[in-house]
Protein backbone atom coordinates (compact mmCIF):
# COMPACT_ATOMS: atom_id res chain seq x y z
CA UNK A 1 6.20 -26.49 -5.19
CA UNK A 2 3.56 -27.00 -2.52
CA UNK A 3 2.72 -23.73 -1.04
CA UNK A 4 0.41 -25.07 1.47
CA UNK A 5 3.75 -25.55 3.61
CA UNK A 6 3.93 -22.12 4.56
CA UNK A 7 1.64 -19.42 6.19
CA UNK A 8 1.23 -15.82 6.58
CA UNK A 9 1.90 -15.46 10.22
CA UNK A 10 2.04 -11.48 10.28
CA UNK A 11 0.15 -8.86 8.73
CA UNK A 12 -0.36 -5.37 8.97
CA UNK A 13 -0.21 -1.62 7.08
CA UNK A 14 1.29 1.57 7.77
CA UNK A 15 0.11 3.08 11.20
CA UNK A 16 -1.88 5.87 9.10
CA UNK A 17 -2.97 5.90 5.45
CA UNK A 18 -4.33 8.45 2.83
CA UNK A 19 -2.16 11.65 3.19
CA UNK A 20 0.93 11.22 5.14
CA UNK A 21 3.46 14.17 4.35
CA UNK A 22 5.53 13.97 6.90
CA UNK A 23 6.72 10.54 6.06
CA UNK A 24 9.66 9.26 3.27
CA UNK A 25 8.64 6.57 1.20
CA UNK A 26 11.45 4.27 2.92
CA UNK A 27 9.80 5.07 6.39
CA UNK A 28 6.77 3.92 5.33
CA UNK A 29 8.27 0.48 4.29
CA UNK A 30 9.73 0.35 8.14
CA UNK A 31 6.12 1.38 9.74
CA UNK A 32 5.03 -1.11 8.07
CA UNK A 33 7.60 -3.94 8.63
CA UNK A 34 7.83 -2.88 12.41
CA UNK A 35 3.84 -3.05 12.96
CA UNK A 36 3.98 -6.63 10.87
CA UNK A 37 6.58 -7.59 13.34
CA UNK A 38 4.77 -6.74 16.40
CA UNK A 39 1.54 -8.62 14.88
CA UNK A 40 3.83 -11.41 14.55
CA UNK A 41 5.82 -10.80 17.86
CA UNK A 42 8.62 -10.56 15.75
CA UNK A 43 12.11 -8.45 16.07
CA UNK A 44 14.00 -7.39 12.70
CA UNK A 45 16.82 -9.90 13.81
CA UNK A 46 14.40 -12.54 13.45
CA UNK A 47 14.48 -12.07 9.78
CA UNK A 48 16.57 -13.78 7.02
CA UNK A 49 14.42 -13.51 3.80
CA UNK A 50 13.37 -9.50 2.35
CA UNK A 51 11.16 -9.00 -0.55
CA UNK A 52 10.23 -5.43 -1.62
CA UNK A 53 9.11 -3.44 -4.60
CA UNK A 54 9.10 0.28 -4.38
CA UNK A 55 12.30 0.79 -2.47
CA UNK A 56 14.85 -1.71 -3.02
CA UNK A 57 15.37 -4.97 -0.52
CA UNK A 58 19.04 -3.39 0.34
CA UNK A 59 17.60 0.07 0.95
CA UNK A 60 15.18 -2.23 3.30
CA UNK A 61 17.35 -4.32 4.88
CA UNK A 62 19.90 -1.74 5.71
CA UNK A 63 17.44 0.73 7.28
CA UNK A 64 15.86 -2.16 9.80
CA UNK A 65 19.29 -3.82 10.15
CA UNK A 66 18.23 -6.92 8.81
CA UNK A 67 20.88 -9.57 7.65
CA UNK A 68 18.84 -11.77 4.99
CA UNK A 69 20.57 -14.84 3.27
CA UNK A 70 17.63 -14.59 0.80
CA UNK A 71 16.41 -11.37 -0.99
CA UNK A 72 13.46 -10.42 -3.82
CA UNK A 73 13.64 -6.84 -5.62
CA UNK A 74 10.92 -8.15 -8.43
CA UNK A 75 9.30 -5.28 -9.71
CA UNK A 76 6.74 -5.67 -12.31
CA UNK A 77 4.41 -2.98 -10.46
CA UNK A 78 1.32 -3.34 -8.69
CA UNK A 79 0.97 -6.89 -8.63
CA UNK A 80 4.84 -7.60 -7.19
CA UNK A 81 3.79 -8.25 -3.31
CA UNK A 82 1.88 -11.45 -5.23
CA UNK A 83 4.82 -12.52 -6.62
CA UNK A 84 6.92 -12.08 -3.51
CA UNK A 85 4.44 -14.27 -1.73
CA UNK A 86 4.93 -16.75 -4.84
CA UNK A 87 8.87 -16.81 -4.24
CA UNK A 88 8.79 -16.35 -0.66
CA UNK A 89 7.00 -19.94 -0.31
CA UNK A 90 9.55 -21.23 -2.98
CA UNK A 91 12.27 -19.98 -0.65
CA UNK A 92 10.97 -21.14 2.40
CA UNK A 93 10.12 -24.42 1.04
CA UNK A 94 14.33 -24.90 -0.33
CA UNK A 95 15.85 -23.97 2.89
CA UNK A 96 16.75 -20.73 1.47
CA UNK A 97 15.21 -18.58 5.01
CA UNK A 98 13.05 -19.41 7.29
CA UNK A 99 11.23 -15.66 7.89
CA UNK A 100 10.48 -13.75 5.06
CA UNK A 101 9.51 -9.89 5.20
CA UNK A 102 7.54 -8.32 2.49
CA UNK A 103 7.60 -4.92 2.57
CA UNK A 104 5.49 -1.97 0.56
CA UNK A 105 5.46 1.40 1.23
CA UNK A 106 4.74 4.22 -1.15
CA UNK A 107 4.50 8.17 -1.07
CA UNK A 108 1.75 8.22 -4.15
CA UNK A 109 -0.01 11.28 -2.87
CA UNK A 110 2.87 13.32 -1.07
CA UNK A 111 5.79 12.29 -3.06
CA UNK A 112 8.04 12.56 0.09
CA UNK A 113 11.59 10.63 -0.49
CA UNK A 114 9.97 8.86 -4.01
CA UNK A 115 12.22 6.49 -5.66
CA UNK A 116 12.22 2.94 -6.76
CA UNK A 117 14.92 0.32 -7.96
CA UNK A 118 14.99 -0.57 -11.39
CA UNK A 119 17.02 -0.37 -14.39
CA UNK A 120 18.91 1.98 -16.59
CA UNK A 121 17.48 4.24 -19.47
CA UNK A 122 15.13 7.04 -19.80
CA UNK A 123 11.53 6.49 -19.82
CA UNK A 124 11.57 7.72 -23.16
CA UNK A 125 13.31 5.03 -24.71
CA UNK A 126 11.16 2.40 -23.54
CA UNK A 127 8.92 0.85 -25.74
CA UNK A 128 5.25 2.47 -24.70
CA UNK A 129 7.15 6.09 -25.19
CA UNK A 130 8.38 5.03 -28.03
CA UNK A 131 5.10 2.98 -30.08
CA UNK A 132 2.30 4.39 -28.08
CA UNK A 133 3.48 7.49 -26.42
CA UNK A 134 3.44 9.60 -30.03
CA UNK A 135 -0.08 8.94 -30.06
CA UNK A 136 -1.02 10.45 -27.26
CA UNK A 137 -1.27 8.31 -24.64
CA UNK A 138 -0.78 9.68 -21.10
CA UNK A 139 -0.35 6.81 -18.76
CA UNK A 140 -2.64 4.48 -17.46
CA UNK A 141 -5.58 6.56 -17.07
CA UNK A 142 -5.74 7.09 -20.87
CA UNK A 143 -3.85 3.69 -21.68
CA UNK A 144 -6.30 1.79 -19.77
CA UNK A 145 -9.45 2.87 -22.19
CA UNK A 146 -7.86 0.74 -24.94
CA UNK A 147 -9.24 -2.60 -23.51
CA UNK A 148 -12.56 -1.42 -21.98
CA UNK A 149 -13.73 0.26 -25.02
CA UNK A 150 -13.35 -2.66 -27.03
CA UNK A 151 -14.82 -4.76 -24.39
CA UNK A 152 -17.97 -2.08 -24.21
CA UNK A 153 -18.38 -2.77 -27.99
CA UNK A 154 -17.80 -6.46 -28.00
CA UNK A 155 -19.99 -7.38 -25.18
CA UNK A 156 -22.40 -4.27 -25.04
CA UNK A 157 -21.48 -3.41 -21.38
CA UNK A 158 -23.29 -0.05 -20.77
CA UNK A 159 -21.71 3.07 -18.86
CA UNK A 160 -24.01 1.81 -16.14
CA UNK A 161 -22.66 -1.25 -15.53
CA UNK A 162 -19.00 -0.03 -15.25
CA UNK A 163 -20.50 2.49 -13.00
CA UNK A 164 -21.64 -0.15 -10.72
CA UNK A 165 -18.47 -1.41 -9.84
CA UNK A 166 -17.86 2.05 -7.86
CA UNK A 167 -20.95 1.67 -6.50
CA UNK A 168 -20.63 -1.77 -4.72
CA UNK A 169 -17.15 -1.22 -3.83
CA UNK A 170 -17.81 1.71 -1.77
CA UNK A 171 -20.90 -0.19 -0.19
CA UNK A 172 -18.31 -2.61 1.35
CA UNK A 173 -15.63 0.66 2.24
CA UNK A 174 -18.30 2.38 4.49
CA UNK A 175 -17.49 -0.50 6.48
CA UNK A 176 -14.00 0.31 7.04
CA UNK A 177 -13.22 3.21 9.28
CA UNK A 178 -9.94 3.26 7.40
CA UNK A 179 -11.32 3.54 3.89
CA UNK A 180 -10.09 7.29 2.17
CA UNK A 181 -14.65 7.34 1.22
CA UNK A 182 -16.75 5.64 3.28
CA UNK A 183 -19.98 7.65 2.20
CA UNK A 184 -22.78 5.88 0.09
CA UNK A 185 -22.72 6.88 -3.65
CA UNK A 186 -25.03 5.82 -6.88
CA UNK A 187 -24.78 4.89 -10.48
CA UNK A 188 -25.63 8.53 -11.26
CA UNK A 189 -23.47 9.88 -8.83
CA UNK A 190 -20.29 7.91 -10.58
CA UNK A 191 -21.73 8.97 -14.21
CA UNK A 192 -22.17 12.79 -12.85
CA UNK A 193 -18.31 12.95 -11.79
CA UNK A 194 -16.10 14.25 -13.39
CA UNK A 195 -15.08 12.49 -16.97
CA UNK A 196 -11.29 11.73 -16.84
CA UNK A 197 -10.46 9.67 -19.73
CA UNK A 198 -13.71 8.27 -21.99
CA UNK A 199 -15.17 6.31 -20.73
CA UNK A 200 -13.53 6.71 -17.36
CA UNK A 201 -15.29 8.89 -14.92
CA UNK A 202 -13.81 10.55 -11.93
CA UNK A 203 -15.62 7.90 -9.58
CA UNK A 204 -14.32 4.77 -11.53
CA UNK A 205 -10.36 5.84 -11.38
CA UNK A 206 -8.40 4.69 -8.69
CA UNK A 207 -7.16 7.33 -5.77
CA UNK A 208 -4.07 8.87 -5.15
CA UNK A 209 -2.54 8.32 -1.69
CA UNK A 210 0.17 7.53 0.98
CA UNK A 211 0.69 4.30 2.80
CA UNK A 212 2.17 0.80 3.21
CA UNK A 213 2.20 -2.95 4.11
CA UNK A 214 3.82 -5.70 4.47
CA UNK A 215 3.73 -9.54 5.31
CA UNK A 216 5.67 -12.25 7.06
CA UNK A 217 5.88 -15.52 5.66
CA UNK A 218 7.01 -18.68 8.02
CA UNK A 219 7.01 -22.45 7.23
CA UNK A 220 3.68 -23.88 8.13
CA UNK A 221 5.18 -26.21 10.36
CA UNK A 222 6.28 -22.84 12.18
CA UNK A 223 2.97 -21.13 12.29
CA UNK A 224 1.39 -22.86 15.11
CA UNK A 225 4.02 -21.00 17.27
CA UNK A 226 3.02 -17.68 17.25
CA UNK A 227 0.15 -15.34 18.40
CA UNK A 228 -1.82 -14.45 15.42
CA UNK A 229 -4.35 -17.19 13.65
CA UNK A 230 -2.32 -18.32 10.65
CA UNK A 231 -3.52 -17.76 7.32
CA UNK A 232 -2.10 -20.33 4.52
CA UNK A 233 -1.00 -20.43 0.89
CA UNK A 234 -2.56 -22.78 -1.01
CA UNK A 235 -2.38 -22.02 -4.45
CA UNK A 236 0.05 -19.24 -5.98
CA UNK A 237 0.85 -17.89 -10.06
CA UNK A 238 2.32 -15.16 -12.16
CA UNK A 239 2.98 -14.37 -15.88
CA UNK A 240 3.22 -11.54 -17.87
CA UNK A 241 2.03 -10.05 -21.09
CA UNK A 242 3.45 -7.02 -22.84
CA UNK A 243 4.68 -3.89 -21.68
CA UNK A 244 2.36 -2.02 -24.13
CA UNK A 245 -1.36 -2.53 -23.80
CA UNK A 246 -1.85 -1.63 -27.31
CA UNK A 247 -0.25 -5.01 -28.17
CA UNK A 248 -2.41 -7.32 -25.99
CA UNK A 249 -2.92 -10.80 -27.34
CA UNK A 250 -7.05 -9.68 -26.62
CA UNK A 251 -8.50 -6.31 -25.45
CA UNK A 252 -11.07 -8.47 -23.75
CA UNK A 253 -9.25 -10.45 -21.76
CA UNK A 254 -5.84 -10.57 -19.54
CA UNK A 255 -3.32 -13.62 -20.69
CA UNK A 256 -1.64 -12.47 -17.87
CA UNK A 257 -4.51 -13.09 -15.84
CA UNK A 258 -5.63 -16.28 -16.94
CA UNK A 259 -2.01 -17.94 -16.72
CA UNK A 260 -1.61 -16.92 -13.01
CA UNK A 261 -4.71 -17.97 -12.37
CA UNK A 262 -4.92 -21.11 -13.48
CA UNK A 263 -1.91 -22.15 -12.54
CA UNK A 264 -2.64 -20.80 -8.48
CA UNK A 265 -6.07 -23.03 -9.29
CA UNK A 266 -4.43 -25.88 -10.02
CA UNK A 267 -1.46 -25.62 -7.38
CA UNK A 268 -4.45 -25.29 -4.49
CA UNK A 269 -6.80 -27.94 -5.50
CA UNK A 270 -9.78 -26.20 -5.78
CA UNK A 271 -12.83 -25.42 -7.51
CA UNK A 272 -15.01 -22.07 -7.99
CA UNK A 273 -17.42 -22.59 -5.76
CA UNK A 274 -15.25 -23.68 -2.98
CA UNK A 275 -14.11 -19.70 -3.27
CA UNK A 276 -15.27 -17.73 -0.11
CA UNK A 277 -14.12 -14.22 -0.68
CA UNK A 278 -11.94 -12.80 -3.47
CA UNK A 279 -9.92 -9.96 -4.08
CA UNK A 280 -9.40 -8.44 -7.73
CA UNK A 281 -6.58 -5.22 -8.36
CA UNK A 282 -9.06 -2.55 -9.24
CA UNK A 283 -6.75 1.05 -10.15
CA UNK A 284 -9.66 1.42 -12.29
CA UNK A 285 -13.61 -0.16 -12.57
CA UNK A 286 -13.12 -2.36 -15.59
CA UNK A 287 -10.26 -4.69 -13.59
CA UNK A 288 -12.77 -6.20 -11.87
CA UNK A 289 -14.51 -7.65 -14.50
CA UNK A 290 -11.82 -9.01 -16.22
CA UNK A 291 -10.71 -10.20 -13.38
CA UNK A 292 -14.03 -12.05 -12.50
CA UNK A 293 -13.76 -13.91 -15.83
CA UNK A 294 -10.28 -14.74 -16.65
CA UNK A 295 -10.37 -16.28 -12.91
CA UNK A 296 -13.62 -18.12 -14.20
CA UNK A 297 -16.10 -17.13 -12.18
CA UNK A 298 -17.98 -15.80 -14.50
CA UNK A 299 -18.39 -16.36 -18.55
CA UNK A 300 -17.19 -13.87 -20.95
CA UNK A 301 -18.91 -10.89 -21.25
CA UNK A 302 -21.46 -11.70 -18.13
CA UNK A 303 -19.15 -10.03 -15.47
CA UNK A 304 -20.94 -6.55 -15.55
CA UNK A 305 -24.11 -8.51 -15.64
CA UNK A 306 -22.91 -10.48 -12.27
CA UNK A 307 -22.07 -7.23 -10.61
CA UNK A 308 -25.20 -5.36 -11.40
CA UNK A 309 -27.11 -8.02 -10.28
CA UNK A 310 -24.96 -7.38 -6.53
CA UNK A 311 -23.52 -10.76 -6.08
CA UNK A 312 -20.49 -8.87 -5.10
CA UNK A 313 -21.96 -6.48 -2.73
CA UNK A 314 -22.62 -7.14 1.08
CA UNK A 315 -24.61 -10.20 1.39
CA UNK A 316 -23.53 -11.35 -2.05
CA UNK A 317 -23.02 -15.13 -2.79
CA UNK A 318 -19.64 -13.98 -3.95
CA UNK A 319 -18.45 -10.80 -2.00
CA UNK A 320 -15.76 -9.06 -3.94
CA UNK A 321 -13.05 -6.10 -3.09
CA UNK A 322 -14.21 -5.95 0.89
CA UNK A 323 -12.43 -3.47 1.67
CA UNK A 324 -13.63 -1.04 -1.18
CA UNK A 325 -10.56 -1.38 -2.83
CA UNK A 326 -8.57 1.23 -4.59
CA UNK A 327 -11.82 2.67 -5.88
CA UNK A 328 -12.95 3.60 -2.16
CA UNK A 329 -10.09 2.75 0.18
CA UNK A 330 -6.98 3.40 -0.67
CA UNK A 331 -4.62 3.08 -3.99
CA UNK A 332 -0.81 4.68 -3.20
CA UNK A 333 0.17 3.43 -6.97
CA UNK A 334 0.83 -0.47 -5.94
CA UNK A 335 -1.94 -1.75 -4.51
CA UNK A 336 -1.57 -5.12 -4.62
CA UNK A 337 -0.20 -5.30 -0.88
CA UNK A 338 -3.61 -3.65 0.11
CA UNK A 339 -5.75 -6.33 -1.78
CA UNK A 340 -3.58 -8.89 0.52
CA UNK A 341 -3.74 -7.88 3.37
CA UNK A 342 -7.80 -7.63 3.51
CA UNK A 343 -7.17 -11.36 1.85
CA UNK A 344 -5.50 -11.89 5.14
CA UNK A 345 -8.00 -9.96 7.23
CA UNK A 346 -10.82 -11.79 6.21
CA UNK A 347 -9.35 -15.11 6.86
CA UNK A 348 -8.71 -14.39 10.45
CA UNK A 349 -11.74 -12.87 10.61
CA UNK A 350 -10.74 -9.43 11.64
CA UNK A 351 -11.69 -7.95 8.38
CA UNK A 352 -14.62 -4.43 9.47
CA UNK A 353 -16.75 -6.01 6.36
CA UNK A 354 -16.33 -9.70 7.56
CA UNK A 355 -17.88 -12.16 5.34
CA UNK A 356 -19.38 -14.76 7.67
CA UNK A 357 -17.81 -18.23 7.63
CA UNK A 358 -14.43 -17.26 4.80
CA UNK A 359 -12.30 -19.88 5.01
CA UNK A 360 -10.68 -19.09 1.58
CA UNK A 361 -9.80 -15.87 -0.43
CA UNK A 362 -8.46 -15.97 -4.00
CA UNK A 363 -6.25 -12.35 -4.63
CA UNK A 364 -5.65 -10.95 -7.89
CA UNK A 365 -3.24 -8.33 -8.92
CA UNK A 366 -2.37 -6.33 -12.14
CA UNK A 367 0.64 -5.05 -12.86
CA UNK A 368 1.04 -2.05 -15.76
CA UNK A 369 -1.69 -1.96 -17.74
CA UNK A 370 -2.27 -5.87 -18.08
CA UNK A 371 1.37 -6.60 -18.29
CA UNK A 372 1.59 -8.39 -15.38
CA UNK A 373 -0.41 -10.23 -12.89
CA UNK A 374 0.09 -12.53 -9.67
CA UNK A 375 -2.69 -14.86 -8.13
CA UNK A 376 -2.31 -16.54 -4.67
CA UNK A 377 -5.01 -18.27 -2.99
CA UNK A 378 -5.37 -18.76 0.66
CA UNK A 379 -7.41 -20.51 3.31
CA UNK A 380 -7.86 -20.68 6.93
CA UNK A 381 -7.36 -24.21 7.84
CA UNK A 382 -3.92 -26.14 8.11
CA UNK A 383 -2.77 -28.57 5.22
């Protein structure tokens, strides 16, 4: 596949974010689609191709009265909108559609009209209820200290550190007038919050809110015809690992991560350092740091280091999370469509924290609790 044939030619999220309760989760897919459209100057007939996660691409399709000849329901949670881009340019590239809509919309906060698409069976039969559920676990922000505390042993990152991450992240969301907390915080203020799950403070878990996005996807050949600045795909992967984090192949480290991102690596060309801006899936404060060195950007165990030092902060040789991420500015339960979209922003160089001179963003998503991840990479200029 070459993915540098087609381009993000609209962009945009749901009219209002944070707490929205007088809103369905479906309607928040269609605010979203409709204000991508009008970015794009776009009508829902113009659409063949639907991709969704959340709400199901025939729930989609039939509320905007879209006709698609190609469809993508992949669900593997907060990293899905990465895959959709993946198979979107696959699509696209076979003749399969030519305008691809990729919705997201999601009641987190308000649980207005909450549903999804997926398969049969209880959750209690699956296999984290069944192997780790007995043992206490409560989801992921209890699941999610498995990995971290066996990284804070193995590489003697201190509370500090992880604190940091919080820190920097909502540096770059006072920024954003959008952002759910724009105001400055400190180390102490994250390790003063409220402890949620050891060693997970209040500050360092992801929010809890309402909103939406979505994306359309055109041929490159196609993007010089329309009225936004085209933003391209260069380099795109996926993989999975297990649905139970207690079975990771390595606490310290994604598989999941490091397959998708290689692969999107090799598909676009590039190098590290030719990396402008990047964008890692951050429900909670440890993701960036993985993220950071499965990508290979950093060595293992010198990620913490690399943030503490503020290379990731605003003026940073390698600004990270711009729009404070789901730390700081917003996190509806699937974020991944967020982390895109300020991918997107930044190459057109709209983004409210603009990092001077970005010509190409590398995007990172999680899904589950390192079961799944996407990677796509994008630039600026035309292949």
């Amino acid at each position: 596949m070459k993915p540098n044939t087609v381009a993000i030619v609209g962009a945009a999220e749901t009219t209002e974010l944070g707490k929205i309760p007088n809103v369905s989760q479906l309607q928040l897919h269609a605010d979203a689609a409709l204000n991508a459209l009008e970015d794009a100057g776009l009508k829902p007939s113009d659409i063949d191709g639907v991709a969704t996660a959340g709400a199901s691409p025939t729930e989609v399709a039939y509320y905007m009265g879209i006709t698609p000849t190609w469809v993508d329901g992949t669900s593997v949670g907060g990293c899905s909108f990465m895959l959709h881009v993946r198979h979107a340019c696959s699509a696209i590239n076979e003749g399969l559609c030519d305008t691809v809509l990729i919705t997201h919309g999601e009641s987190g906060r308000s649980g207005v009209g909450r549903g999804g698409f997926g398969g049969g069976g209880g959750l209690g039969a699956s296999l984290s209820a069944q192997f780790e559920g007995p043992y206490g676990g409560m989801g992921a922000t209890t699941m999610f200290t498995i990995p971290v505390l066996r990284y804070m042993k193995e590489y003697a990152m201190t509370h500090e550190q992880l604190a940091m991450v919080a820190v920097v992240q909502r540096e770059w969301a006072g920024m954003s007038p959008r952002a759910s907390y724009q105001e400055p915080i400190t180390v102490d203020d994250v390790l003063e919050s409220r402890m949620i799950a050891y060693p997970f403070h209040l500050l360092e878990c992801c929010l809890v809110t309402d909103g939406g996005g979505a994306l359309i996807l055109v041929s490159a050949e196609r993007a010089k015809d329309f009225p936004t600045k085209p933003v391209y795909m260069i380099g795109t992967g996926e993989s999975v690992e297990t649905p139970m984090v207690s079975q990771m192949e390595d606490f310290c480290s994604s598989r999941a991560f490091r397959v998708a991102g290689a692969k999107a690596f090799e598909e676009a060309g590039i190098t590290r350092p030719d990396v402008d801006h990047v964008m890692i899936y951050d429900a909670f404060a440890h993701l960036p740091i993985y993220g950071l060195e499965d990508l290979g950007f950093c060595e293992r165990g010198e990620a913490a280091q690399f943030i503490w030092e503020r290379n990731t902060a605003p003026g940073g040789k390698l600004p990270l999370n711009t729009n404070g991420g789901g730390l700081s500015y917003m996190h509806s339960g699937m974020y991944g469509m967020y982390a895109l979209q300020e991918s997107v922003r930044q190459l057109r160089g709209t983004a409210p924290g603009q990092v001077e001179g970005a010509k190409t963003s590398v995007c990172l998503g999680v899904g589950g609790m390192f079961a799944a991840s996407g990677c796509i990479i994008m630039c600026n200029e035309a292949p």
